[in-house]
Protein backbone atom coordinates (compact mmCIF):
# COMPACT_ATOMS: atom_id res chain seq x y z
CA UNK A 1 -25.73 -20.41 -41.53
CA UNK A 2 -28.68 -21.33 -39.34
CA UNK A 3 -28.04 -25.28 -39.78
CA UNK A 4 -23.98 -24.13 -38.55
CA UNK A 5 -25.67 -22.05 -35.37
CA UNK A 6 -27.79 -24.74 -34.40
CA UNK A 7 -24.49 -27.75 -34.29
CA UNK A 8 -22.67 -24.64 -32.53
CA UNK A 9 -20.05 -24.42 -35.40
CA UNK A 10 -17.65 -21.26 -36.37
CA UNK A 11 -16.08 -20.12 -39.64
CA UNK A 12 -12.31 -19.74 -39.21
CA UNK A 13 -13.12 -15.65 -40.21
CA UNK A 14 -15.64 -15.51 -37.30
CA UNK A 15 -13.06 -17.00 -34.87
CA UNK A 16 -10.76 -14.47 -36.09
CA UNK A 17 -13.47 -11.43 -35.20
CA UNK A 18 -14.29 -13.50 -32.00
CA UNK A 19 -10.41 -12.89 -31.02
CA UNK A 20 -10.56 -10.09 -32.19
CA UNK A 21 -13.73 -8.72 -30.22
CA UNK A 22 -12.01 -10.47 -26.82
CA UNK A 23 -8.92 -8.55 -27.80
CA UNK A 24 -10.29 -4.96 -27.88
CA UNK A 25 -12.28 -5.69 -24.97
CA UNK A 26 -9.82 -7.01 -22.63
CA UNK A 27 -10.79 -10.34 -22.35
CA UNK A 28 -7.69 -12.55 -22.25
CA UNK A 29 -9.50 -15.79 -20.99
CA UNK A 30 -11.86 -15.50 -24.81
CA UNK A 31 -8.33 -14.38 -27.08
CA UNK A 32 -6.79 -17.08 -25.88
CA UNK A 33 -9.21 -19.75 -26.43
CA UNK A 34 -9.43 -18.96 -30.25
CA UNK A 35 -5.70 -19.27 -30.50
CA UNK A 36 -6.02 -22.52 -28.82
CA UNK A 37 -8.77 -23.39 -31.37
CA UNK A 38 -7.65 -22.31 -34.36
CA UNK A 39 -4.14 -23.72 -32.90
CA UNK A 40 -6.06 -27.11 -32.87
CA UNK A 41 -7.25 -26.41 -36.31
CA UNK A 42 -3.90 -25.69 -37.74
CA UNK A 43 -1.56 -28.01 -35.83
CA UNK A 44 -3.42 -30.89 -34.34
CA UNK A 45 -1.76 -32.87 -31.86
CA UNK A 46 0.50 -30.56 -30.43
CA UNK A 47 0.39 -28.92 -26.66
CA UNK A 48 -2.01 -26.80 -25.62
CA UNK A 49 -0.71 -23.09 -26.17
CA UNK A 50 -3.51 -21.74 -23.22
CA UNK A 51 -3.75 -23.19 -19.86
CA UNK A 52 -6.85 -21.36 -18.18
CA UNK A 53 -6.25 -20.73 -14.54
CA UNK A 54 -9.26 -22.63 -13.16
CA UNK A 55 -7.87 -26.03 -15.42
CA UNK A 56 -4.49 -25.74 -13.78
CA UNK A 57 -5.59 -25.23 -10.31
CA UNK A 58 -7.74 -27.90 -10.63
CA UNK A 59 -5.08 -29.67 -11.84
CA UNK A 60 -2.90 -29.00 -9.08
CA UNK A 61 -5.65 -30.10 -6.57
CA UNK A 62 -5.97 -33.05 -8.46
CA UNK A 63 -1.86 -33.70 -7.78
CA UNK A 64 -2.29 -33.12 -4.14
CA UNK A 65 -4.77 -35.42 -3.24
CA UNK A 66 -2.49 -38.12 -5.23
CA UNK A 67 -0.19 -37.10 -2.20
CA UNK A 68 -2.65 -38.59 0.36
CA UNK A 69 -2.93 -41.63 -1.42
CA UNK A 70 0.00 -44.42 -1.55
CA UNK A 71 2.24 -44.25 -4.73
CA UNK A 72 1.34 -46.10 -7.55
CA UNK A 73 2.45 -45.57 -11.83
CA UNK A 74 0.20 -42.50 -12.48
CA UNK A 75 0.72 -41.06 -8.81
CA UNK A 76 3.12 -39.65 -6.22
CA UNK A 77 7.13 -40.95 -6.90
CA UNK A 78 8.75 -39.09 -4.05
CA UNK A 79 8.48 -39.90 -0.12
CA UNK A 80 9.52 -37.08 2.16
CA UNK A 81 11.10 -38.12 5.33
CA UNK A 82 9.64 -35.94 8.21
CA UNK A 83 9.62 -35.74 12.25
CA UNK A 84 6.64 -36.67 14.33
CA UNK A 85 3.68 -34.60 14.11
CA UNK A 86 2.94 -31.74 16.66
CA UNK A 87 0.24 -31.67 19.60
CA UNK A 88 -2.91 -30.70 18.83
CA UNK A 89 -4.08 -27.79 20.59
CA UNK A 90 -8.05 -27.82 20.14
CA UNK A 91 -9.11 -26.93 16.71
CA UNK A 92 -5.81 -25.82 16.00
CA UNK A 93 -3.60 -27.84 12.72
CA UNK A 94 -4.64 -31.00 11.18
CA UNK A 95 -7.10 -33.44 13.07
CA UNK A 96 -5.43 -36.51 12.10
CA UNK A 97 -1.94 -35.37 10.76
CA UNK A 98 0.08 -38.35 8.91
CA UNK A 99 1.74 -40.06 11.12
CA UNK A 100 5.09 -42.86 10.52
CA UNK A 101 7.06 -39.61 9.72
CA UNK A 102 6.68 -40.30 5.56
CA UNK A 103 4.66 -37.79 3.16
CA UNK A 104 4.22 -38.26 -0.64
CA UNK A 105 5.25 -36.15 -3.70
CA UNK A 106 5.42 -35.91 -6.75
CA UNK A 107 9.45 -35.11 -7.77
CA UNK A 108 8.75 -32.70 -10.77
CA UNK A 109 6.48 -31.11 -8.64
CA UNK A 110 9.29 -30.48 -6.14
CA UNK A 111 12.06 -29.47 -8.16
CA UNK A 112 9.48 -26.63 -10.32
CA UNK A 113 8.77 -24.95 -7.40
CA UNK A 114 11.65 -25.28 -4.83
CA UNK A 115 14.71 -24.36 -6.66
CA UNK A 116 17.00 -25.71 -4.09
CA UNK A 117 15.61 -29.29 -4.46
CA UNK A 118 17.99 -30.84 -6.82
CA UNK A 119 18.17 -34.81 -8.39
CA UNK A 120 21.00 -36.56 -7.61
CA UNK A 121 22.00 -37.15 -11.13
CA UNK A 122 21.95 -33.40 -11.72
CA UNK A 123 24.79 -32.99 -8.89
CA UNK A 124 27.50 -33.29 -11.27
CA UNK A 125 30.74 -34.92 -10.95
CA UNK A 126 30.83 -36.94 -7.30
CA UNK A 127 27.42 -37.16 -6.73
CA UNK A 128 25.68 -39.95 -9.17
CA UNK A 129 28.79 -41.77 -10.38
CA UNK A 130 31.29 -40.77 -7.25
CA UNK A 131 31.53 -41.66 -3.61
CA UNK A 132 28.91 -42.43 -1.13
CA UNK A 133 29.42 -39.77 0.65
CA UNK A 134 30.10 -36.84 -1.63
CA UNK A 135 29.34 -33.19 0.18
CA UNK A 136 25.96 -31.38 -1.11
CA UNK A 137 26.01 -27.93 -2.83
CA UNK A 138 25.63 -25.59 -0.19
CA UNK A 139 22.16 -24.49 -0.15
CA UNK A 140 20.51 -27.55 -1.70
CA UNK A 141 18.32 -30.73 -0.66
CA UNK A 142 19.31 -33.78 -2.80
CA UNK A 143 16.53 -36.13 -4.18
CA UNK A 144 17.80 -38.84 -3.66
CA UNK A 145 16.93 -42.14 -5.60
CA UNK A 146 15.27 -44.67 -3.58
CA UNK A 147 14.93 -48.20 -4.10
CA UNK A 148 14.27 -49.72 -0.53
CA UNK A 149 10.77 -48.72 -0.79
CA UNK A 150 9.61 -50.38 -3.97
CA UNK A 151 10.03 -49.69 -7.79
CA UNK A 152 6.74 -47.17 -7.16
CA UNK A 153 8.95 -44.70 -5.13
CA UNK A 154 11.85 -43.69 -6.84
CA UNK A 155 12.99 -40.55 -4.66
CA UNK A 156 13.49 -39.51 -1.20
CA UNK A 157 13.56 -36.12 -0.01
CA UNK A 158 14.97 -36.15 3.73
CA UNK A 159 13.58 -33.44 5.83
CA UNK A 160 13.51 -35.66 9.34
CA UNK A 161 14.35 -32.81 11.40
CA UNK A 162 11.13 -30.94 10.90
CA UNK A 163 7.81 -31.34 12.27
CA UNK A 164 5.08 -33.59 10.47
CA UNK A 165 2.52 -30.65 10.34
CA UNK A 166 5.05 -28.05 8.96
CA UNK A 167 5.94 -30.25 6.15
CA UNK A 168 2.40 -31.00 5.44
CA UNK A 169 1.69 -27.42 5.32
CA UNK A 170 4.39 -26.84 3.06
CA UNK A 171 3.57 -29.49 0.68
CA UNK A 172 -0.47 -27.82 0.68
CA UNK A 173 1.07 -24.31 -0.31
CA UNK A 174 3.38 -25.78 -2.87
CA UNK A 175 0.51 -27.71 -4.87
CA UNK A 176 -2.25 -25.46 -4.22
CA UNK A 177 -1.56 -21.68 -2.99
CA UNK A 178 -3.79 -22.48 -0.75
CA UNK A 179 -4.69 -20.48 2.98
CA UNK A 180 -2.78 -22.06 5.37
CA UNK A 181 -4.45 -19.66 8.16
CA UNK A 182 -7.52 -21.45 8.09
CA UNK A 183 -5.95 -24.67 9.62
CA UNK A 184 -3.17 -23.15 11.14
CA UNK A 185 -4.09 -19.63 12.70
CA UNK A 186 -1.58 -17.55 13.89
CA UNK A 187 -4.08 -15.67 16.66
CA UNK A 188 -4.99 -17.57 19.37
CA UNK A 189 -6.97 -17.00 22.98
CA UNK A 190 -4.26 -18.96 25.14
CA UNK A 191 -0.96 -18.09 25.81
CA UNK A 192 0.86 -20.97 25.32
CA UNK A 193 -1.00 -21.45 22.11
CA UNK A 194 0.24 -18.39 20.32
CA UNK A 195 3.60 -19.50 21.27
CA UNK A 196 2.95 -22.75 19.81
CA UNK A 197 1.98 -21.21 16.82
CA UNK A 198 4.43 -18.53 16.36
CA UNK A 199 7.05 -21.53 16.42
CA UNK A 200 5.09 -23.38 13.84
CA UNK A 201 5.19 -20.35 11.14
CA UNK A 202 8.93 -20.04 12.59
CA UNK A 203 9.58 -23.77 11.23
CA UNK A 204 7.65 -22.95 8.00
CA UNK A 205 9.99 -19.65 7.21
CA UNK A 206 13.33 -21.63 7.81
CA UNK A 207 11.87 -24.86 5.67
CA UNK A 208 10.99 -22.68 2.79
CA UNK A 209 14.20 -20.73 3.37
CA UNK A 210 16.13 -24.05 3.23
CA UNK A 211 14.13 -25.32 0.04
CA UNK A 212 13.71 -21.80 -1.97
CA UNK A 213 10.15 -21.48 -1.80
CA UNK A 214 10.48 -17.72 -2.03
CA UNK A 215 6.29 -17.79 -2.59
CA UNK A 216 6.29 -19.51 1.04
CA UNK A 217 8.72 -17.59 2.42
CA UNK A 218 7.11 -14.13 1.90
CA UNK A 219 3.77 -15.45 2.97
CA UNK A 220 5.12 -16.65 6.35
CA UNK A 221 7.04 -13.58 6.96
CA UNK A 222 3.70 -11.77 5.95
CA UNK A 223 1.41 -13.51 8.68
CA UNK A 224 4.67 -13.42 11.42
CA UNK A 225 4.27 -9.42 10.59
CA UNK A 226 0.33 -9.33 11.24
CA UNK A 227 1.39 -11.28 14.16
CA UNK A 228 3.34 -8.92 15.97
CA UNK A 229 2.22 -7.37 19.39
CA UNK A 230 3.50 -5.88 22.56
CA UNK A 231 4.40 -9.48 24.10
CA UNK A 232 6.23 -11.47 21.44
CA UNK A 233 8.01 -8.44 19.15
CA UNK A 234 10.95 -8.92 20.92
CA UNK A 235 11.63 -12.67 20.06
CA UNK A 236 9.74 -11.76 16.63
CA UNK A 237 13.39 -9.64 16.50
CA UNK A 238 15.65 -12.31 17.50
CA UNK A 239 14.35 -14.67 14.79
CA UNK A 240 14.25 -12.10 12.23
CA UNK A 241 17.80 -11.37 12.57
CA UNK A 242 18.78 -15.16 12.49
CA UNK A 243 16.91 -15.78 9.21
CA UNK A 244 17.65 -12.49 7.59
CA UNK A 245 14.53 -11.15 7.21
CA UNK A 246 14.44 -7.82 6.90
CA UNK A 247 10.85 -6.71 6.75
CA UNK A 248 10.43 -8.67 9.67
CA UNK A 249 13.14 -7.14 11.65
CA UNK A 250 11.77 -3.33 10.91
CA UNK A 251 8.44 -3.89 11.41
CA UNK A 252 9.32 -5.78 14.91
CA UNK A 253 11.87 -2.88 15.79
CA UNK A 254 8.88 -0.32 15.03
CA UNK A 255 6.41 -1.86 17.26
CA UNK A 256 9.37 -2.03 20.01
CA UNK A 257 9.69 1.88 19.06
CA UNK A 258 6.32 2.47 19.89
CA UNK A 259 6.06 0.50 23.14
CA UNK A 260 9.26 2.16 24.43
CA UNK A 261 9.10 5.66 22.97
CA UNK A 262 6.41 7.24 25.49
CA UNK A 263 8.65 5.37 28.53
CA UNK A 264 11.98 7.25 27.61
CA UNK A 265 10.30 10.26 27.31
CA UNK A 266 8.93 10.11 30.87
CA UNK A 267 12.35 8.74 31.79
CA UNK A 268 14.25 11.64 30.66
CA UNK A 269 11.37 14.33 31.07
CA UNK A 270 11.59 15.84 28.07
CA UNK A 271 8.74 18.46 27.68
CA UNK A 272 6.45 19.27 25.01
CA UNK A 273 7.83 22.82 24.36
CA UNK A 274 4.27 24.73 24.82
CA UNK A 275 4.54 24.78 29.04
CA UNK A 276 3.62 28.28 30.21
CA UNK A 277 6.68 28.49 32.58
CA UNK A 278 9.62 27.46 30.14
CA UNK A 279 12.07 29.27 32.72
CA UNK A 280 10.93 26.32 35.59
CA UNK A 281 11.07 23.31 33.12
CA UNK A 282 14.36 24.51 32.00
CA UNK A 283 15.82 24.56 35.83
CA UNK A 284 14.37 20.85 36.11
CA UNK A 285 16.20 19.62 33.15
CA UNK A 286 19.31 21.18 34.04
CA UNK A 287 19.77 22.50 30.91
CA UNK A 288 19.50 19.29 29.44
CA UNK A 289 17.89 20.83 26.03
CA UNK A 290 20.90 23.48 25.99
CA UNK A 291 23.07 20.12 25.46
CA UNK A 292 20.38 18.53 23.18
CA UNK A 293 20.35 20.91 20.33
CA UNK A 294 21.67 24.43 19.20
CA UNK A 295 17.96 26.02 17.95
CA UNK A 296 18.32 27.73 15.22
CA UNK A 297 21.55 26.71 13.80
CA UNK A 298 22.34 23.23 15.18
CA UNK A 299 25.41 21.85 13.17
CA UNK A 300 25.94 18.05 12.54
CA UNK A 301 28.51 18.04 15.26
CA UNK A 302 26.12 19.85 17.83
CA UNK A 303 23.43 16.79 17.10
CA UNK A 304 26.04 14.15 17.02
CA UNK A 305 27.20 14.85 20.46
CA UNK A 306 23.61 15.26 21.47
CA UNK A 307 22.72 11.69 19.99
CA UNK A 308 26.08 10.52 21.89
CA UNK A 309 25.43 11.61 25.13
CA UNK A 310 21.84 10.60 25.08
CA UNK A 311 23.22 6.95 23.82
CA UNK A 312 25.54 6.92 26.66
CA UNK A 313 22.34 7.45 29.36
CA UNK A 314 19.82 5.09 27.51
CA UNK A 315 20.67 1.43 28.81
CA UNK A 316 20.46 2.81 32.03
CA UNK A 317 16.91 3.92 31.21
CA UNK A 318 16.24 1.24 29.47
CA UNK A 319 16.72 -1.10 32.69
CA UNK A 320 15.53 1.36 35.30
CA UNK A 321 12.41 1.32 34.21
CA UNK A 322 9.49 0.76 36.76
CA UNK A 323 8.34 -3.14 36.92
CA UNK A 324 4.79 -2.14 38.14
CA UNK A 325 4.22 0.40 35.29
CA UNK A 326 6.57 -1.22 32.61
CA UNK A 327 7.09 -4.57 33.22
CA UNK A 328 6.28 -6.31 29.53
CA UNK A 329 8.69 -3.24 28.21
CA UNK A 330 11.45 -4.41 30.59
CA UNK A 331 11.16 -7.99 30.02
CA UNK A 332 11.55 -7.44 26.37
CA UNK A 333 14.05 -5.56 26.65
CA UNK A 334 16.29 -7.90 28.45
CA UNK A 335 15.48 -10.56 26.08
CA UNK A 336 16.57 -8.79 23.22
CA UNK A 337 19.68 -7.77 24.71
CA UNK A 338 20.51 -11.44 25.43
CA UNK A 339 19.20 -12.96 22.65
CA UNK A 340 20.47 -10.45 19.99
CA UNK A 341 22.85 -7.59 20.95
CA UNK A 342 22.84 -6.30 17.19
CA UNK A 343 19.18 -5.61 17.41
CA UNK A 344 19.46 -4.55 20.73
CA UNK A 345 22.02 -1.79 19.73
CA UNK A 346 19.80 -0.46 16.85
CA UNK A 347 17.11 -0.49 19.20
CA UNK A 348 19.26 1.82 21.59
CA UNK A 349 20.33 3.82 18.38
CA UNK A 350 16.65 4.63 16.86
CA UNK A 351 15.61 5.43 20.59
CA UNK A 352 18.44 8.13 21.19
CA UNK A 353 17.33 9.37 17.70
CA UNK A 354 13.99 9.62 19.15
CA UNK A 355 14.87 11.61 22.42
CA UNK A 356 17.09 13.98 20.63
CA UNK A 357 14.87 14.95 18.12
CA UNK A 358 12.33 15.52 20.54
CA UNK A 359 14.49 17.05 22.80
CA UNK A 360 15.17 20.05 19.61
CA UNK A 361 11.72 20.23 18.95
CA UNK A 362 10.94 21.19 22.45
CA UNK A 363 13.72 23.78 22.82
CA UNK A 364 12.74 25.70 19.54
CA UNK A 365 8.93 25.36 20.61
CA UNK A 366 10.14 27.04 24.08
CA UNK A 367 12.19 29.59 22.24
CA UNK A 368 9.38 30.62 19.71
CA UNK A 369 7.07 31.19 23.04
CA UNK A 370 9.92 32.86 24.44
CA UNK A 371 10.07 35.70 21.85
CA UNK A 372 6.22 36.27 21.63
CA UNK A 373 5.96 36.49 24.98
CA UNK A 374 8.75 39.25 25.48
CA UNK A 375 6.85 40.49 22.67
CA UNK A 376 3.33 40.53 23.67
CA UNK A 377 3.01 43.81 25.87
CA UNK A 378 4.73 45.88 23.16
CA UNK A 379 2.52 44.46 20.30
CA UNK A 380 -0.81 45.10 22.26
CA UNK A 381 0.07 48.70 22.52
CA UNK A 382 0.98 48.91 19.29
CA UNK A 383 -2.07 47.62 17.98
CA UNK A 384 -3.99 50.05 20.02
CA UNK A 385 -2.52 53.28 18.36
CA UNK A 386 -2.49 51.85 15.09
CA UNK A 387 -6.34 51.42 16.08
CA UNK A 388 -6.49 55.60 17.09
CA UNK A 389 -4.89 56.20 13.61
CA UNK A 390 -7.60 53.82 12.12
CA UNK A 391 -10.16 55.70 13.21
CA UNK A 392 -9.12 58.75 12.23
CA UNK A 393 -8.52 58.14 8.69
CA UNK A 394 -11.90 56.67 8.57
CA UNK A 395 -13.80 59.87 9.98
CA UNK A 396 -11.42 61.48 7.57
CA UNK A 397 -12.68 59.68 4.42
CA UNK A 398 -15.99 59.90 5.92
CA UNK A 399 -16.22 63.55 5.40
CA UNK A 400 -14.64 63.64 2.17
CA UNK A 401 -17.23 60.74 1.00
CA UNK A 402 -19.99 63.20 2.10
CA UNK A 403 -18.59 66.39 1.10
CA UNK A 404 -18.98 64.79 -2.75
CA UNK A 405 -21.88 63.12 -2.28
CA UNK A 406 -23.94 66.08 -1.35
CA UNK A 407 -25.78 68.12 -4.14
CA UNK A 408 -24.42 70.93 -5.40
CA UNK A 409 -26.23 73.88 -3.87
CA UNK A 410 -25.54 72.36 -0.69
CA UNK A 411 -21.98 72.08 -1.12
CA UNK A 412 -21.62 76.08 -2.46
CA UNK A 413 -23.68 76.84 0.43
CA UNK A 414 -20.73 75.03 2.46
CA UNK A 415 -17.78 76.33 0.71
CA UNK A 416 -19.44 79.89 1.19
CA UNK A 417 -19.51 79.60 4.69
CA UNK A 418 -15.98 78.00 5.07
CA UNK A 419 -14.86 81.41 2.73
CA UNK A 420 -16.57 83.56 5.21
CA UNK A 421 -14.99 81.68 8.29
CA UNK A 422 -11.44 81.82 6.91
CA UNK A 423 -11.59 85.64 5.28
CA UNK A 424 -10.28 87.62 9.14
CA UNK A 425 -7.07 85.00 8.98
CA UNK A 426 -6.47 86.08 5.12
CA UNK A 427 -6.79 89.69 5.86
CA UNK A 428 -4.35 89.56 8.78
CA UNK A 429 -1.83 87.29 7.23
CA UNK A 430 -0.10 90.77 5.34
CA UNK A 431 0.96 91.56 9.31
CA UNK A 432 2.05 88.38 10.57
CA UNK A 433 5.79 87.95 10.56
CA UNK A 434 6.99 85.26 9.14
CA UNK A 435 10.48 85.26 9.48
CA UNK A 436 10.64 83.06 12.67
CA UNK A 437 9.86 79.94 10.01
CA UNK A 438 13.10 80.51 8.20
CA UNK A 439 15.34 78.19 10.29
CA UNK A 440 13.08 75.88 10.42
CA UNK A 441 13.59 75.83 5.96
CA UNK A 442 17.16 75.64 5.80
């Protein structure tokens, strides 16, 4: 046993416990190295059953810097076809982005993790063996074999209309999950910058849309979402609705709800319900809130009509609103309309939503101050003769508390007296007549 502990070697019963022990105490990474070693033991040879995280990432990194390098045997087989590369802007993207509009890949690499990237021999029927021309599945990007470039590459995977840094980007995630923000921020100082970037993650979204990363394609719409602000939610909108992305589109309609919320209720002055002269605010409106809402009992009808009418006013809100106090809000507002009317309209819809449910939360807040005002006098003078009564059941249970608690002698002494008080009524009751009491029994 010692000579075995010193050469670091294991009985195939104390790998077993060793599993065993990794097993019970959640350790996955130590289980499934003694299935890959007695694996080994049993069935030498054969694939490795356990891939540890750390071997396949490394792995991967491996792969991608093969991708800087020019194809050879063991290397990159694919060249990607790309535009020219962006403008640099400071320390922003790549410092020397490949240029000559050609990055390399390696095909299997491709076609594991972008479903949509298909070999031309896999088209079927009219693709390998038919005409020259035969139409691509909709959806897909072809690999097609390439033989102009020497026997080293043998595909080509034409993406020509997008930039060089948003296909190199794309290629980085794909091999190594790696985070993209630290070359390619999405914050920036400068204006013209953030646009710049915005567009960039734009380009990525659509390129993994178009290939089926759906890894990329959540990550991009992720950082476009922690993107948002009060100048670019409004285009943020427009794009969302052209790629279909819906978590984009509500979270870019939100912040649009929040910038514009506090302007239409200025706009159509609806009040906050706890004013101390309701009667004045309600002359102001015009009996707007008697149209907004029936409190109490408001039917779906009664709402509807309120959520109509205020509809019918709220473009005309929308674009009267003041250019020195709300000019950003007005600008986006127009570019939304004529850059997406279907946003636009949900916009319109969630705001009228807004204002009328504001609008019936003010009227019932007025009506509840309302009825405890009108009832305010009464219930002060209430309270101040349930107070008299108060007090006289306490002096009343005072007296009775201290007509026990007094000794004995004291208290005969006390009923004595009261005896004595009470004996001239007794002995002149016999002559009082008490007939006058009889209507008052029947």
């Amino acid at each position: 046993t010692l000579h075995r502990a010193r050469k670091g070697l294991l009985l195939r019963k104390e790998v077993a416990d060793l599993r065993h022990v990794g097993s019970a105490f959640g350790l996955e990474r130590l289980a499934r190295l003694c299935d890959q070693l007695l694996h080994r033991i049993d069935a030498p040879g054969l694939p490795a059953l356990f891939v540890p995280a750390s071997t396949l990432g490394s792995a991967m990194w491996m792969l991608f810097h093969q991708t800087r390098a020019l194809p050879s045997q063991d290397g990159s087989d694919t060249v990607v076809l790309c535009g020219e590369p962006l403008p640099r802007r400071g320390a922003w993207g790549l410092r020397s982005p490949p240029r000559g509009g050609k990055h390399w890949a390696h095909a299997f690499v491709l076609c594991a993790g972008c479903p949509n990237v298909r070999l031309e021999s896999e088209g079927g029927p009219g693709f390998a063996d038919g005409p020259a021309h035969a139409p691509e599945p909709p959806g897909s990007c072809m690999l097609r074999r390439s033989g102009s470039l020497g026997a080293k590459v043998r595909y080509e995977l034409d993406v020509s209309d997008v930039p060089a840094d948003v296909v190199c980007a794309w290629l980085r995630y794909l091999y190594t999950q790696d985070d993209l923000l630290q070359t390619w921020p999405c914050e920036c100082d400068r204006g013209d910058d953030m646009v710049a970037a915005e567009r960039f993650w734009m380009d990525l979204f659509r390129l993994a849309e178009r290939l089926g990363d759906s890894k990329l394609q959540l990550y991009a719409q992720d950082v476009l979402v922690g993107a948002l602000s009060s100048e670019n939610w409004a285009h943020l909108a427009i794009f969302a609705d052209q790629a279909q992305c819906r978590l984009l589109s509500e979270a870019a309609l939100m912040m649009g709800l929040r910038m514009l919320q506090p302007a239409m209720m200025e706009s159509f002055k609806v009040p906050s319900g706890l004013e101390q002269d309701s009667e004045r605010i309600d002359d102001e409106d015009g009996g707007f809130l008697g149209r907004a809402a029936t409190v109490g009992g408001a039917s779906s009808s009664s709402g509807s009509a309120a959520r109509g009418t205020v509809e019918l006013d709220l473009e005309r809100h929308l674009l009267g609103l003041r250019q020195k106090t709300h000019g950003d809000e007005l600008a986006a507002v127009l570019t939304l309309k004529r850059g997406c009317p279907g946003q636009f309209a949900e916009l319109k819809r969630r705001l009228a939503e807004g204002v009328t449910t504001s609008q019936r939360a003010a009227a019932q807040l007025q009506q509840c101050a309302r009825f405890f005002d009108s009832r305010e006098g009464r219930g002060f003078r209430r309270d101040e003769g349930t107070g008299r009564a108060r007090w006289l059941e306490v002096a009343a249970l005072t007296a009775l508390l201290a007509f026990f608690i007094v000794p004995t002698t004291a208290r005969q002494t006390v009923l004595a007296l009261m005896s004595s008080a009470l004996e001239p009524v007794r002995s002149l009751a016999p002559f009082i007549d008490w007939g006058w009491l009889a209507p008052l029994a029947s």
